[in-house]
Protein backbone atom coordinates (compact mmCIF):
# COMPACT_ATOMS: atom_id res chain seq x y z
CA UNK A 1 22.98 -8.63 7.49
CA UNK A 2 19.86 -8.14 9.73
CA UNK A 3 16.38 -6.10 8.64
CA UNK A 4 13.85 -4.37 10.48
CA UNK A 5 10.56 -3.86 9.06
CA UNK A 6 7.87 -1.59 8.49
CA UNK A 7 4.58 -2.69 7.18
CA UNK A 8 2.24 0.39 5.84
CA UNK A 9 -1.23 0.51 5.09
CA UNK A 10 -2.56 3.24 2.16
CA UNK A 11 -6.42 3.52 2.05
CA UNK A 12 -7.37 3.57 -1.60
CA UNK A 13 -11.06 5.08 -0.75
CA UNK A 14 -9.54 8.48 -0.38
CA UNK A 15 -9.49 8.91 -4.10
CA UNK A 16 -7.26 11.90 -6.25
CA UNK A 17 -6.72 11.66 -9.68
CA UNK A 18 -3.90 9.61 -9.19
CA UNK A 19 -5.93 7.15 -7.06
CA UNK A 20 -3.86 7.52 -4.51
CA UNK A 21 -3.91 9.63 -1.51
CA UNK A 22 -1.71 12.87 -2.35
CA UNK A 23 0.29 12.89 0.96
CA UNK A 24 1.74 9.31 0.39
CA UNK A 25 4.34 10.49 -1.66
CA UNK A 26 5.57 13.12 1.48
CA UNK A 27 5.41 9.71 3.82
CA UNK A 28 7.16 7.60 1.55
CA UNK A 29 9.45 10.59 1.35
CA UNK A 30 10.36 10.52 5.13
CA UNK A 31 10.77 7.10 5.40
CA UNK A 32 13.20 6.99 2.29
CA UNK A 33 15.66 9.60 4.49
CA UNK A 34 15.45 7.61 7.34
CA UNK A 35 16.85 4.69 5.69
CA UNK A 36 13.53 2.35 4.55
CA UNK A 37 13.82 1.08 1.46
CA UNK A 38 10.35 0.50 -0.13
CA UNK A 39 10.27 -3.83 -1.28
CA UNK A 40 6.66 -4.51 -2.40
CA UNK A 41 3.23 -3.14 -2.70
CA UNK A 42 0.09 -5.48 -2.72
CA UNK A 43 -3.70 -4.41 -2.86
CA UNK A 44 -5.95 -4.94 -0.19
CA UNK A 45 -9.31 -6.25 -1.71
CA UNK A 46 -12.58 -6.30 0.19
CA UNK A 47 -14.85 -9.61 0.10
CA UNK A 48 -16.11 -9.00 -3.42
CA UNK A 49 -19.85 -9.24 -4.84
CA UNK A 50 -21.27 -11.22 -7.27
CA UNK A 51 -22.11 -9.09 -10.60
CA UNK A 52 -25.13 -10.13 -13.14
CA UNK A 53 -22.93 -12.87 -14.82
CA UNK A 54 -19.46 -11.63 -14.48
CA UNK A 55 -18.71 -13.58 -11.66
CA UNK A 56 -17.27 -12.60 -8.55
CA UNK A 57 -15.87 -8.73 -8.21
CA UNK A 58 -13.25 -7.58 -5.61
CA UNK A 59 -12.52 -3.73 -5.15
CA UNK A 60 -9.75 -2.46 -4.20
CA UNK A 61 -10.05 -0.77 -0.95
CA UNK A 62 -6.22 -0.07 0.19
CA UNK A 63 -2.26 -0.98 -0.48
CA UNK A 64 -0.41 -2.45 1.72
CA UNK A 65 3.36 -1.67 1.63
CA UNK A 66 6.50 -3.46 2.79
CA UNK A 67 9.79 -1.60 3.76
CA UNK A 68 12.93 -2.85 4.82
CA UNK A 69 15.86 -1.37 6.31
CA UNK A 70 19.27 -2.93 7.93
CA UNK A 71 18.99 -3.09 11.68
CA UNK A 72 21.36 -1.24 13.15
């Protein structure tokens, strides 16, 4: 079988109480009924800082989020 693919970035800095913006569940939605099927989510981290002896801190700035689907 052969896959298409659909690579989706979520900005994190558009905060809700679910950290998440509120309309990616209506997006992920859509692209559930037309066929994507959603395979991974990683975090997009910005360069980082150095914090008063904790070492180096990243923030999380985004998602980025792989979908799949067979090719038609």
């Amino acid at each position: 079988m052969k896959w298409e693919y659909k690579i989706v970035y979520i900005n994190a800095k558009k905060r809700t109480s679910t950290g998440l913006p509120e309309e990616i569940n209506e997006e992920f939605d859509r692209y559930g009924a037309n066929g994507w099927e959603l395979v991974r989510v990683e975090p997009k981290l910005d360069g980082g800082f150095m914090a008063f002896g904790f070492g180096w801190i990243h923030q999380t700035v985004g998602y980025v989020a792989f979908f799949k689907r067979p090719k038609s």
